[in-house]
N, C-alpha and C. Protein backbone atom coordinates (compact mmCIF):
# COMPACT_ATOMS: atom_id res chain seq x y z
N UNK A 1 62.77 188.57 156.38
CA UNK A 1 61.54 188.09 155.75
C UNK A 1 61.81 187.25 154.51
N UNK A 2 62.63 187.47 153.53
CA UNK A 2 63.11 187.00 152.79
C UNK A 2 62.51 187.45 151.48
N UNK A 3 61.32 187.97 151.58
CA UNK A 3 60.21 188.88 150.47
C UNK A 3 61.72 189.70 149.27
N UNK A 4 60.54 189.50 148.35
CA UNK A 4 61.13 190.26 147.15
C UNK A 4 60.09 190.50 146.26
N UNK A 5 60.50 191.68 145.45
CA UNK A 5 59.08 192.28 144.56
C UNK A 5 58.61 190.63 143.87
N UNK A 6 58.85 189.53 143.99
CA UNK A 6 58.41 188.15 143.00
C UNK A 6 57.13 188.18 144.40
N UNK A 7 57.01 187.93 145.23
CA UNK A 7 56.36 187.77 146.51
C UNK A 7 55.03 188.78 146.63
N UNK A 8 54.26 188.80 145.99
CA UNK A 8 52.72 189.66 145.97
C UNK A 8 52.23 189.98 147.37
N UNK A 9 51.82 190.73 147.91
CA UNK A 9 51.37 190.90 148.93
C UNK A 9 50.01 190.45 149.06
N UNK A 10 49.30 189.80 148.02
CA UNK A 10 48.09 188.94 148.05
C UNK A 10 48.02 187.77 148.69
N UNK A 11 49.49 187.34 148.30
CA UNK A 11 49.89 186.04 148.88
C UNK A 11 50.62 185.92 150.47
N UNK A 12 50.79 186.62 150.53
CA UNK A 12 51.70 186.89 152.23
C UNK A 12 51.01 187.76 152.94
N UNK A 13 49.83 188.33 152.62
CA UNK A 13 48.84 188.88 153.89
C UNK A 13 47.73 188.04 154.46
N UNK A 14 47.62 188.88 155.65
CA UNK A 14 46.74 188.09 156.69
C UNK A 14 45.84 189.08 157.12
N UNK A 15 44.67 188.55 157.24
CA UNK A 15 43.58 188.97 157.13
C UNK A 15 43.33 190.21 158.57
N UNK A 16 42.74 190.94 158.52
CA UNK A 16 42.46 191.74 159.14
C UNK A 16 44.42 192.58 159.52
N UNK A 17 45.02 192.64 159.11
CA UNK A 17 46.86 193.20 159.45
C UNK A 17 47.01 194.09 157.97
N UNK A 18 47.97 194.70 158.89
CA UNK A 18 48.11 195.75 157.66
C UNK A 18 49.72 194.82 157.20
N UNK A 19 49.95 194.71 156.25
CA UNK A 19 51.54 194.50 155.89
C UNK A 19 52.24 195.51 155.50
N UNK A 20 53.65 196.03 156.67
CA UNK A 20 54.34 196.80 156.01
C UNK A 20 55.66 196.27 155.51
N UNK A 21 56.92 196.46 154.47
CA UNK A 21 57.59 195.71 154.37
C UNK A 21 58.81 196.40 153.40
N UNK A 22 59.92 196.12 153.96
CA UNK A 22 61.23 196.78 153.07
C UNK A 22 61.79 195.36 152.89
N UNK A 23 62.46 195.11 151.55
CA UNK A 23 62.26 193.99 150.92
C UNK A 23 64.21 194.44 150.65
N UNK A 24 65.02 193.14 150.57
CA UNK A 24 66.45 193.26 150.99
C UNK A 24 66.52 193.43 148.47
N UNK A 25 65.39 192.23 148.25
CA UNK A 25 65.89 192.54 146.28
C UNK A 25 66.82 191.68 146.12
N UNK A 26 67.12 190.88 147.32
CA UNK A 26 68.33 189.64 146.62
C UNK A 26 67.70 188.35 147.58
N UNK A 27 68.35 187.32 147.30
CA UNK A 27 68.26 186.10 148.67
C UNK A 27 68.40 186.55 149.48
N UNK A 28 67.46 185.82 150.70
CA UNK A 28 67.76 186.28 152.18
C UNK A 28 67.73 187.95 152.47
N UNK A 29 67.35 188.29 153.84
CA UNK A 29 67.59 189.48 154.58
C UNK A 29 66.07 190.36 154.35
N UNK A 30 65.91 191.33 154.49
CA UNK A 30 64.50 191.99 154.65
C UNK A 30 63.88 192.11 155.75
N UNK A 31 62.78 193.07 156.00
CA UNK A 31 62.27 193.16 157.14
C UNK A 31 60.79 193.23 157.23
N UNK A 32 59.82 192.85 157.71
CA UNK A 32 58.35 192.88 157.73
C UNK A 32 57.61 193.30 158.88
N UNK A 33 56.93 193.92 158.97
CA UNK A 33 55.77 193.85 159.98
C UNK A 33 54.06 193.68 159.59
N UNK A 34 53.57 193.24 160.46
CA UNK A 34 52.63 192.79 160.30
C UNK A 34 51.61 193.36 161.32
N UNK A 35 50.52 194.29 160.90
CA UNK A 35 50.29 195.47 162.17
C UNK A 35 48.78 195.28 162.20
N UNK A 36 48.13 195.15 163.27
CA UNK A 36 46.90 194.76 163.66
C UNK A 36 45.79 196.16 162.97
N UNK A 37 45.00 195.72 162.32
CA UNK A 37 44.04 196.47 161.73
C UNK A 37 43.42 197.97 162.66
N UNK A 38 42.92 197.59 164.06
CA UNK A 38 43.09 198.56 164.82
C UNK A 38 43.81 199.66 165.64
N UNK A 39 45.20 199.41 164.72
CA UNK A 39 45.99 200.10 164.93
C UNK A 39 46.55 201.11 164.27
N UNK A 40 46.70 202.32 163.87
CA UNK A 40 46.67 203.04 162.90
C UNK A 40 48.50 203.38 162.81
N UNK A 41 49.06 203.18 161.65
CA UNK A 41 50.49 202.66 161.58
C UNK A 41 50.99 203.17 160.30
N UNK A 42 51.71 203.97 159.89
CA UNK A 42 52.38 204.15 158.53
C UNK A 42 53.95 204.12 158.69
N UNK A 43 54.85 203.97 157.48
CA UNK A 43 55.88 204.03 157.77
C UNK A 43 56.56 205.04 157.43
N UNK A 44 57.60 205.25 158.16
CA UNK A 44 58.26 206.79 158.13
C UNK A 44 59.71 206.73 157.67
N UNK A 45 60.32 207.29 156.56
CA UNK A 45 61.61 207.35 156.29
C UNK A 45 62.22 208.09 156.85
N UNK A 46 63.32 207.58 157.61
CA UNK A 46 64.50 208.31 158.12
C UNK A 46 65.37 208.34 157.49
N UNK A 47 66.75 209.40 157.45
CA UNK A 47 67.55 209.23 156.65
C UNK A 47 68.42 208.28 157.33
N UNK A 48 69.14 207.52 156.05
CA UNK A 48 70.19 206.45 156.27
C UNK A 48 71.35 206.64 155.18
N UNK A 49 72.67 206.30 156.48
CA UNK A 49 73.85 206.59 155.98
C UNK A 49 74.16 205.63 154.76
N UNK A 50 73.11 204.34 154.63
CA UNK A 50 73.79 203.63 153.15
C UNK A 50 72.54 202.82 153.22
N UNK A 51 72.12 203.16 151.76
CA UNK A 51 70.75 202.42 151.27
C UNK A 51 70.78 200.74 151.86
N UNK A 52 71.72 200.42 152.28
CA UNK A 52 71.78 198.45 152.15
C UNK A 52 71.76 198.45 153.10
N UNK A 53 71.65 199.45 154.88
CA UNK A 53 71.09 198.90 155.89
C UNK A 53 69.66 198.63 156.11
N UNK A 54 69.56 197.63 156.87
CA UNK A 54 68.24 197.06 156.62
C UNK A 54 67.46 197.46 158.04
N UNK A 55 66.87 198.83 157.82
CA UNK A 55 65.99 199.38 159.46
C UNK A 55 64.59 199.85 158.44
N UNK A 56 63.74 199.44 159.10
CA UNK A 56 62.32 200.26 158.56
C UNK A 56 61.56 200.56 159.85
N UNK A 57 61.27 201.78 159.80
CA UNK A 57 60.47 202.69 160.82
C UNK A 57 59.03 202.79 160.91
N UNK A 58 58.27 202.33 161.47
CA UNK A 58 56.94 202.46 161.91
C UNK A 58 56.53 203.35 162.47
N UNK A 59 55.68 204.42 162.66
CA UNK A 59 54.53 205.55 163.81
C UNK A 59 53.40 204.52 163.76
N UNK A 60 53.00 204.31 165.28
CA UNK A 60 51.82 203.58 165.19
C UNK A 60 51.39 204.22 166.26
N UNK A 61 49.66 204.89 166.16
CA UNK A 61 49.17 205.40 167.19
C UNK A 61 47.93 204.15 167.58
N UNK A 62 48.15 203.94 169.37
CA UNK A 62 46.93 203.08 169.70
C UNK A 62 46.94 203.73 171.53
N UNK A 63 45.06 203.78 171.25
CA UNK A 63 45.05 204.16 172.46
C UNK A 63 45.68 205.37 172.96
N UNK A 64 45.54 206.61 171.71
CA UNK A 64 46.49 207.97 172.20
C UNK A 64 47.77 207.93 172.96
N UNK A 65 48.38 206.61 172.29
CA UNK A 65 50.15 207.02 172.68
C UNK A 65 50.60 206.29 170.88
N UNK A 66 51.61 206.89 171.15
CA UNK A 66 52.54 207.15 169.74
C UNK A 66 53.77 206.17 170.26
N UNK A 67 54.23 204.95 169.11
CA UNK A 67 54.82 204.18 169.24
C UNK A 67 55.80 204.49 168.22
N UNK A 68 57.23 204.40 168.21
CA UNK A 68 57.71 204.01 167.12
C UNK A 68 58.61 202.75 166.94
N UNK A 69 58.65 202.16 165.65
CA UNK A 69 58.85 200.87 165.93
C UNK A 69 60.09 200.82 165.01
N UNK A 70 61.47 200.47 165.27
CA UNK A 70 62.67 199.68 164.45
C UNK A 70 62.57 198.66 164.23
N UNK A 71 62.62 198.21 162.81
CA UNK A 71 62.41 196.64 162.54
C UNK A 71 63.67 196.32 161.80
N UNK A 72 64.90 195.30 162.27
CA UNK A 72 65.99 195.93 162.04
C UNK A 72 66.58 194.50 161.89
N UNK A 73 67.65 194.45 160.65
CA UNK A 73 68.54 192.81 160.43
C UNK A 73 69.59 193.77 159.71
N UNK A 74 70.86 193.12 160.86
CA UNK A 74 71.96 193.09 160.38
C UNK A 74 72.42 191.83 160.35
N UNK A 75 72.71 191.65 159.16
CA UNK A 75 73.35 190.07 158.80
C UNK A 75 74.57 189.64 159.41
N UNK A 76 75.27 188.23 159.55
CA UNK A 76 76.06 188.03 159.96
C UNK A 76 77.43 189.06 158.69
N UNK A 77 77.27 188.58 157.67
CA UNK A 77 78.44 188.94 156.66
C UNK A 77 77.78 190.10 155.97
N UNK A 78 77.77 191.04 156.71
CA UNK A 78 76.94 192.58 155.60
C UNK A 78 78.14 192.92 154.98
N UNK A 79 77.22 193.62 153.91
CA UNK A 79 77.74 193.92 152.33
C UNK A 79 78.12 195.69 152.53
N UNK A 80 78.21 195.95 154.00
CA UNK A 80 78.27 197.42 154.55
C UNK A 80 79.26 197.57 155.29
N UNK A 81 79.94 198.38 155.77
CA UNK A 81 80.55 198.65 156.72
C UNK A 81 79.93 198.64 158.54
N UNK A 82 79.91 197.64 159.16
CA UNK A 82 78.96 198.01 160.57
C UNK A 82 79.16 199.35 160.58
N UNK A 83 79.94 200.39 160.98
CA UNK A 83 79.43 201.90 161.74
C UNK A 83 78.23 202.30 160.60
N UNK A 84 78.24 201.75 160.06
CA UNK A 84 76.93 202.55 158.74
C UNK A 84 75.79 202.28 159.78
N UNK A 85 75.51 201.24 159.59
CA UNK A 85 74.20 200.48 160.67
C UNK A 85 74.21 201.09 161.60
N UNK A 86 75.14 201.54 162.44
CA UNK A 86 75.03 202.00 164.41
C UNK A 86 74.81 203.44 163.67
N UNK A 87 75.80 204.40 162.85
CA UNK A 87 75.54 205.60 162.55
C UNK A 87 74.29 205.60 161.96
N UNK A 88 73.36 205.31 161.33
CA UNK A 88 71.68 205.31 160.71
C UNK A 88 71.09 204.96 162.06
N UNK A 89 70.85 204.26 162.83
CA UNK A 89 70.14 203.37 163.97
C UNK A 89 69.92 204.98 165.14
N UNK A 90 71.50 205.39 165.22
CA UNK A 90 71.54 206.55 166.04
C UNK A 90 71.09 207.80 165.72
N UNK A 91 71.51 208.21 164.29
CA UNK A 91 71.32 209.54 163.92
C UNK A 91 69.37 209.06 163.92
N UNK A 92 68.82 207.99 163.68
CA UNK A 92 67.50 207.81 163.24
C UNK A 92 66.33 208.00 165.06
N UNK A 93 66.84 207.17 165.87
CA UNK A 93 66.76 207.26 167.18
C UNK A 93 66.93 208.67 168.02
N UNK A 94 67.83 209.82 166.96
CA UNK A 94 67.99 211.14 167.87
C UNK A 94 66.61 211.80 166.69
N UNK A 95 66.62 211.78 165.60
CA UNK A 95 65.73 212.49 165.13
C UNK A 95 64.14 212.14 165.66
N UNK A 96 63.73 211.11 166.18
CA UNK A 96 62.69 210.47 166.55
C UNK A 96 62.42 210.95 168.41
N UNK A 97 63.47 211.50 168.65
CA UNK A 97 63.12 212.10 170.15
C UNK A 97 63.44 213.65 170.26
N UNK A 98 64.12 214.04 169.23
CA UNK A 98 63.93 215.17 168.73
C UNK A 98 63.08 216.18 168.10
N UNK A 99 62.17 215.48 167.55
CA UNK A 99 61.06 215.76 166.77
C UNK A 99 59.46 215.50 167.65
N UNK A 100 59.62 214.76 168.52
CA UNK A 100 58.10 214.69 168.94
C UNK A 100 58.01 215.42 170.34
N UNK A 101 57.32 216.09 170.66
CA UNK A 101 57.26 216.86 171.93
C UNK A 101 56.69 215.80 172.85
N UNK A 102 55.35 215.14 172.39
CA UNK A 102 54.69 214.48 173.40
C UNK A 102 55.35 213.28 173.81
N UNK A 103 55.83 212.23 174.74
CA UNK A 103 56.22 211.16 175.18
C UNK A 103 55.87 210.12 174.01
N UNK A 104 57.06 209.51 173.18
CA UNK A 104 57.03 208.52 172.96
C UNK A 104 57.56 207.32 173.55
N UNK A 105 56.90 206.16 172.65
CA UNK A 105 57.43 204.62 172.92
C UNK A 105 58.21 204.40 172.01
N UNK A 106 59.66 204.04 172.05
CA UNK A 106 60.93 203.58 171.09
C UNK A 106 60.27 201.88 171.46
N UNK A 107 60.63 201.50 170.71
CA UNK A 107 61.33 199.93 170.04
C UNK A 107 61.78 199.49 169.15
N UNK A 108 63.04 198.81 169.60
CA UNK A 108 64.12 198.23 168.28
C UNK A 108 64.10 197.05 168.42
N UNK A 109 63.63 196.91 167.21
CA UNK A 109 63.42 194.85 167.65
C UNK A 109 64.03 194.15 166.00
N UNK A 110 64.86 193.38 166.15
CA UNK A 110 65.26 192.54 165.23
C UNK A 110 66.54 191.93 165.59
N UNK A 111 67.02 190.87 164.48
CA UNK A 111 68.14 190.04 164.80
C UNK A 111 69.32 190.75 164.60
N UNK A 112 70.17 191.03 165.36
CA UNK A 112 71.08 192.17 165.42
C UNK A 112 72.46 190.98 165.46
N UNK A 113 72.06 189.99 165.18
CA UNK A 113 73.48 188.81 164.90
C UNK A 113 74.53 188.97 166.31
N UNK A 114 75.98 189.54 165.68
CA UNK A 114 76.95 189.82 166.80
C UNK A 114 77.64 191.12 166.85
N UNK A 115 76.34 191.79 166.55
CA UNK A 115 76.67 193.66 166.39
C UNK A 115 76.80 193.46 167.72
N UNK A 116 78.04 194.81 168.24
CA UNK A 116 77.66 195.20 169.48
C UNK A 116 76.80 196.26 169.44
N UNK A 117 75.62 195.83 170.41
CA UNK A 117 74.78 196.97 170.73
C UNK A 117 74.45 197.55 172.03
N UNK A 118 75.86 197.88 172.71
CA UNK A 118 75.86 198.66 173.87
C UNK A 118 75.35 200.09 173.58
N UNK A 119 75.82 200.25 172.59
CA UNK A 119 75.60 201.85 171.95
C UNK A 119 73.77 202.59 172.41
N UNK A 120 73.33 201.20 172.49
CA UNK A 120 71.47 202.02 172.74
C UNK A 120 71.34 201.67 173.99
N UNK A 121 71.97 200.84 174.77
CA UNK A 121 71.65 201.53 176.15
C UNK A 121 72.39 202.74 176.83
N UNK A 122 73.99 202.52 175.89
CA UNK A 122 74.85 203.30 176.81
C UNK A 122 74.63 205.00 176.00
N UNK A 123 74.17 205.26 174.86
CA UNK A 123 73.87 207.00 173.97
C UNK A 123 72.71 207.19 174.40
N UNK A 124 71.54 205.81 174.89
CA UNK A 124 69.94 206.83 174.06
C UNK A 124 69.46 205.45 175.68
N UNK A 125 69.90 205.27 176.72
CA UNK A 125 69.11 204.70 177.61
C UNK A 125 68.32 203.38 177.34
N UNK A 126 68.23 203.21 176.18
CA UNK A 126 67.61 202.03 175.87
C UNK A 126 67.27 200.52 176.60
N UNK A 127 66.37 199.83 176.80
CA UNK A 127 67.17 198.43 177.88
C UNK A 127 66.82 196.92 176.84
N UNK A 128 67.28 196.27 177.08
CA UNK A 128 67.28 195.46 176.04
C UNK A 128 66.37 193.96 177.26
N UNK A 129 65.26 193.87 176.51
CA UNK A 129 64.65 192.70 177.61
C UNK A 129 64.39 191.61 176.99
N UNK A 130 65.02 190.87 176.34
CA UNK A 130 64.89 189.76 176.41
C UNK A 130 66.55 188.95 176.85
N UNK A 131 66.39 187.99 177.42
CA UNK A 131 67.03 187.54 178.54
C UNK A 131 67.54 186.08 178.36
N UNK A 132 67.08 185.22 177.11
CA UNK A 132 67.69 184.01 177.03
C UNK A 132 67.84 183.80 175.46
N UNK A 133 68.88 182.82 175.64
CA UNK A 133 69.15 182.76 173.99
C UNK A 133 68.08 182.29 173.31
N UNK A 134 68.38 182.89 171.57
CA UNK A 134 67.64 182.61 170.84
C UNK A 134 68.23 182.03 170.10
N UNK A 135 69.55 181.78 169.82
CA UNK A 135 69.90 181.52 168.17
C UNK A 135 71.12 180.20 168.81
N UNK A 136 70.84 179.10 169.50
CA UNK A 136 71.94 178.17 169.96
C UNK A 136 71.73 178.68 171.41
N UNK A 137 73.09 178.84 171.62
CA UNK A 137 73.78 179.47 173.14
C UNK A 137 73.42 181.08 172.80
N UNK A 138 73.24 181.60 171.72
CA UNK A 138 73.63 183.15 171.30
C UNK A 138 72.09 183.86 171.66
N UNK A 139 72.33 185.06 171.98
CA UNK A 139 71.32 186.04 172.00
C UNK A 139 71.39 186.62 170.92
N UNK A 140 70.75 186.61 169.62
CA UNK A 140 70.76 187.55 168.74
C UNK A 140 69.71 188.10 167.93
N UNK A 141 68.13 187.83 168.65
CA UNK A 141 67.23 188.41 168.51
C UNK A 141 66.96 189.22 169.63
N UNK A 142 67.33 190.65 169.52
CA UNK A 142 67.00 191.60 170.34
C UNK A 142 65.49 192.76 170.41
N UNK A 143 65.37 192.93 171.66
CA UNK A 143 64.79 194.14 171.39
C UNK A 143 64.71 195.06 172.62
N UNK A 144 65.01 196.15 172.32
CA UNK A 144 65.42 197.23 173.31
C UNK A 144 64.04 198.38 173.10
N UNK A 145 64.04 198.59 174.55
CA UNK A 145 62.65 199.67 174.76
C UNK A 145 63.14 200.47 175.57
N UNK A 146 62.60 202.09 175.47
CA UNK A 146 62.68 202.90 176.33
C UNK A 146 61.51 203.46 177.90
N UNK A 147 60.93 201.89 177.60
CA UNK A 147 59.89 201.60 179.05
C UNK A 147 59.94 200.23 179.02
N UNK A 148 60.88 199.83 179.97
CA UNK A 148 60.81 198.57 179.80
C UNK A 148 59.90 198.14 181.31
N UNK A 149 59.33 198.96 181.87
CA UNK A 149 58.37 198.56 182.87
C UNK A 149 56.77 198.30 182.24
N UNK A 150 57.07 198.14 181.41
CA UNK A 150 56.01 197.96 180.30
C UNK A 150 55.35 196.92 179.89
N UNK A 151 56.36 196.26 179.61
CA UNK A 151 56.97 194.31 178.87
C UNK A 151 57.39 193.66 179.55
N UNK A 152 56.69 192.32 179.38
CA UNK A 152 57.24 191.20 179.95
C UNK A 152 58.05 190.55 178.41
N UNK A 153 58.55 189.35 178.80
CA UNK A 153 59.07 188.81 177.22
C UNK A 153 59.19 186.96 177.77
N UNK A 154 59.15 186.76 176.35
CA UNK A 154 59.05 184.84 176.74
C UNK A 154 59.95 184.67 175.17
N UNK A 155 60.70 183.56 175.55
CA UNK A 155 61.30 182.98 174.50
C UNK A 155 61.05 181.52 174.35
N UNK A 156 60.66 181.20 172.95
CA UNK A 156 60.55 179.42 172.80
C UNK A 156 60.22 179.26 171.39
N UNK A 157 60.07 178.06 171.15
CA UNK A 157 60.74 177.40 169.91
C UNK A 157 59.64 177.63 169.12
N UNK A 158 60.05 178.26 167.38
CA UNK A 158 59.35 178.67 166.62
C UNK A 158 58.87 177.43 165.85
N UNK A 159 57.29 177.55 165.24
CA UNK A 159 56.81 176.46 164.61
C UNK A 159 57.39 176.52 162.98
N UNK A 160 58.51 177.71 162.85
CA UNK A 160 58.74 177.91 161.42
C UNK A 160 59.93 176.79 161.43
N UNK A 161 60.73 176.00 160.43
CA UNK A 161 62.20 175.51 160.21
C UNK A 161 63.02 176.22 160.32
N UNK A 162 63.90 176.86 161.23
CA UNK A 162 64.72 177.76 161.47
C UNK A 162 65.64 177.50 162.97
N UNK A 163 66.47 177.89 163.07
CA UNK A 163 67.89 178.01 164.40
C UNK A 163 67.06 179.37 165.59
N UNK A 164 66.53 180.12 164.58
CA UNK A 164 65.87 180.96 165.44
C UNK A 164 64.77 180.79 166.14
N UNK A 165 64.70 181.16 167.83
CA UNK A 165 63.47 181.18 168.48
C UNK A 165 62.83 182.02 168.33
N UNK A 166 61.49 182.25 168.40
CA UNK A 166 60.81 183.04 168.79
C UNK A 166 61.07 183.81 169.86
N UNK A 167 60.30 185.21 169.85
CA UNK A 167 60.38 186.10 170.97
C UNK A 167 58.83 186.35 170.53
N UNK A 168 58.14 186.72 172.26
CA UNK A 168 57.35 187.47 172.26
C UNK A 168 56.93 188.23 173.42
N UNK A 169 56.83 189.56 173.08
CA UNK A 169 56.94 190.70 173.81
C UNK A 169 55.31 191.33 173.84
N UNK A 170 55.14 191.21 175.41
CA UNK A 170 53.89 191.26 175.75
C UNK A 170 53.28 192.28 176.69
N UNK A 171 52.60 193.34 176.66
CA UNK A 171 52.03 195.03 177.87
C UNK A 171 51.95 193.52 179.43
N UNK A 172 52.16 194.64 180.13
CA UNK A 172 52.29 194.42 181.83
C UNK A 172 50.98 194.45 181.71
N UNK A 173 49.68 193.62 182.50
CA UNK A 173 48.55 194.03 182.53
C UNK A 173 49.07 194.99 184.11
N UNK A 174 47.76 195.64 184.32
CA UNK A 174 47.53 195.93 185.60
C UNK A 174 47.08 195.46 186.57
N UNK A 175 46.39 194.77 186.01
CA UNK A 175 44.92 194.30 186.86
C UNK A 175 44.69 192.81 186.23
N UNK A 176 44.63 191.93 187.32
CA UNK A 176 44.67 190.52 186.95
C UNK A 176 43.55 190.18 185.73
N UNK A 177 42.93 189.45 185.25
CA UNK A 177 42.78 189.05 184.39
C UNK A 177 41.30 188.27 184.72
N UNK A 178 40.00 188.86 184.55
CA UNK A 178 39.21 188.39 185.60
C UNK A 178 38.54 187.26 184.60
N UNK A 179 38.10 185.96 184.88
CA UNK A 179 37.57 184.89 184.10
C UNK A 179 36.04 185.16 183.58
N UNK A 180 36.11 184.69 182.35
CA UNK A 180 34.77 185.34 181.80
C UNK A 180 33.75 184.21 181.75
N UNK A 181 32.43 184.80 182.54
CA UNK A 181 31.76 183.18 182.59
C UNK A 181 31.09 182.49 181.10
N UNK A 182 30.99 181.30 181.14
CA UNK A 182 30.38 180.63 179.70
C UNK A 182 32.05 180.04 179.48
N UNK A 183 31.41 179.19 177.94
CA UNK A 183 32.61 178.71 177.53
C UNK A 183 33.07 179.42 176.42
N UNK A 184 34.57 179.28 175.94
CA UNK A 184 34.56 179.98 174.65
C UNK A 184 35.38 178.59 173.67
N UNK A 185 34.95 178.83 172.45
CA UNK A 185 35.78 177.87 171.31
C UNK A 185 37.16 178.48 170.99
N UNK A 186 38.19 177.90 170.87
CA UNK A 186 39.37 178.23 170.41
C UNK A 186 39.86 176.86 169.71
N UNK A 187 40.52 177.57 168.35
CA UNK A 187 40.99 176.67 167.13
C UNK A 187 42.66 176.52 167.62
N UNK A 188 43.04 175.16 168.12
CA UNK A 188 44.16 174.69 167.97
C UNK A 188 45.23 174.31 166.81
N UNK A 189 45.74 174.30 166.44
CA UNK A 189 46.64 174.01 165.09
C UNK A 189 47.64 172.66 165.35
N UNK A 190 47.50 171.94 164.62
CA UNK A 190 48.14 170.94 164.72
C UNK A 190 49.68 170.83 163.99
N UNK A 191 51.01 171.54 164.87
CA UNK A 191 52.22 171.65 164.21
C UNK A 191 52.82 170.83 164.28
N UNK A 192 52.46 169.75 164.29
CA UNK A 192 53.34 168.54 164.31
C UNK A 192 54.66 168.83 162.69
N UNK A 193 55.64 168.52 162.46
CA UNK A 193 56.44 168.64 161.67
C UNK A 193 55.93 168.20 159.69
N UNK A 194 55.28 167.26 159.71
CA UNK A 194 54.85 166.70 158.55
C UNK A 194 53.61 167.86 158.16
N UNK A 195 52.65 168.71 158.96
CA UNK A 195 51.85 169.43 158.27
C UNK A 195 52.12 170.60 157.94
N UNK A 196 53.59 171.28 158.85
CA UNK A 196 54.47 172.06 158.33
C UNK A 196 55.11 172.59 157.45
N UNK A 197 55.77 170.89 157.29
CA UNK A 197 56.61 170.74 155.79
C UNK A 197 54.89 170.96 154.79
N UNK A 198 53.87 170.39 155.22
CA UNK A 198 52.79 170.74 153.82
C UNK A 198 52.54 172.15 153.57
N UNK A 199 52.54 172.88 154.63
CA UNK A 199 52.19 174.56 154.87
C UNK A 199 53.18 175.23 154.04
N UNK A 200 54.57 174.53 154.16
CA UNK A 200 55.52 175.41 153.52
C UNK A 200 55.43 175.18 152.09
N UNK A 201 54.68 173.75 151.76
CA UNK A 201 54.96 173.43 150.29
C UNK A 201 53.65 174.27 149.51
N UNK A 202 52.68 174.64 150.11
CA UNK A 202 51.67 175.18 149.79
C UNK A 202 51.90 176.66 149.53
């Protein structure tokens, strides 16, 4: 996210979203979510093997199922030892299926660089669905679910200035999608590059 206590949350929220947010306190790194008003969402501390990994934990209940959400950046050059990151990620992932009786939803979603992360499909079943690069040739925006009959996923080019694509991870409907009669208005945005650069200067 790049947020730091200078960054008000007056100024970086969006209307009707809740903002939750662990903030890295230097240049670069941090993590954000941004959680739909009808969704009831707090964040939950797990313990972690070294304050400077960067995972923040979500419970979000919608629709009487219980989600929990990893929002997770490991940098290319961390200021940590990697097993810190896989040891917090894991010990955090066993306490979270340990602790809830009723069926949860895991998701770990963030740029995980060139960690290996066999470790969450091959300890905790995990599947990792997204499927084309994001970062060049590289896959390094991940996200791994423990229902992946769930999600579909699409990758393509973000309207932000960045190497990184977008991901977006979307529920399986069931049932096709039936057309609603009348017309409806929808506001297009014009991202051409020059109103961009104005958005960012604003």
């Amino acid at each position: 996210s790049w947020f730091t206590n200078k960054h008000s949350e007056a100024v970086v929220s969006i209307c009707n979203y809740q903002l939750l947010r662990r903030d890295r306190g230097s240049r670069g790194g941090g993590v954000c979510a941004y959680i739909r008003g009808d969704v009831s969402c707090v964040r939950v501390d797990l313990n972690t093997v070294n304050d400077k990994v960067e995972i923040m934990w979500l419970k979000c209940s919608y629709h009487d199922q219980l989600y929990y959400v990893a929002c997770c950046y490991h940098p290319p050059k961390a200021c940590y030892n990697t097993d810190d990151f896989v040891e917090t990620l894991s010990s955090n992932i066993d306490a979270v299926v340990t602790e809830n009786l009723q069926p949860v939803i895991i998701i770990v979603a963030g740029d995980f660089n060139m960690l290996d992360t066999t470790f969450l499909e091959r300890d905790f079943g995990l599947q990792q669905v997204v499927s084309q690069p994001t970062h060049g040739s590289n896959l390094l925006d991940k996200v791994f679910v423990n229902r992946p009959d769930l999600y579909t996923t699409s990758v393509f080019k973000s309207i932000l200035k960045t190497k990184h694509c977008a991901v977006l991870i979307q529920p399986v409907v069931d049932e096709p999608c039936r057309s609603l009669p009348g017309r409806k208005r929808v506001k297009l945005y014009d991202l051409r590059e020059h109103n961009i650069d104005c958005l960012c200067h604003a």
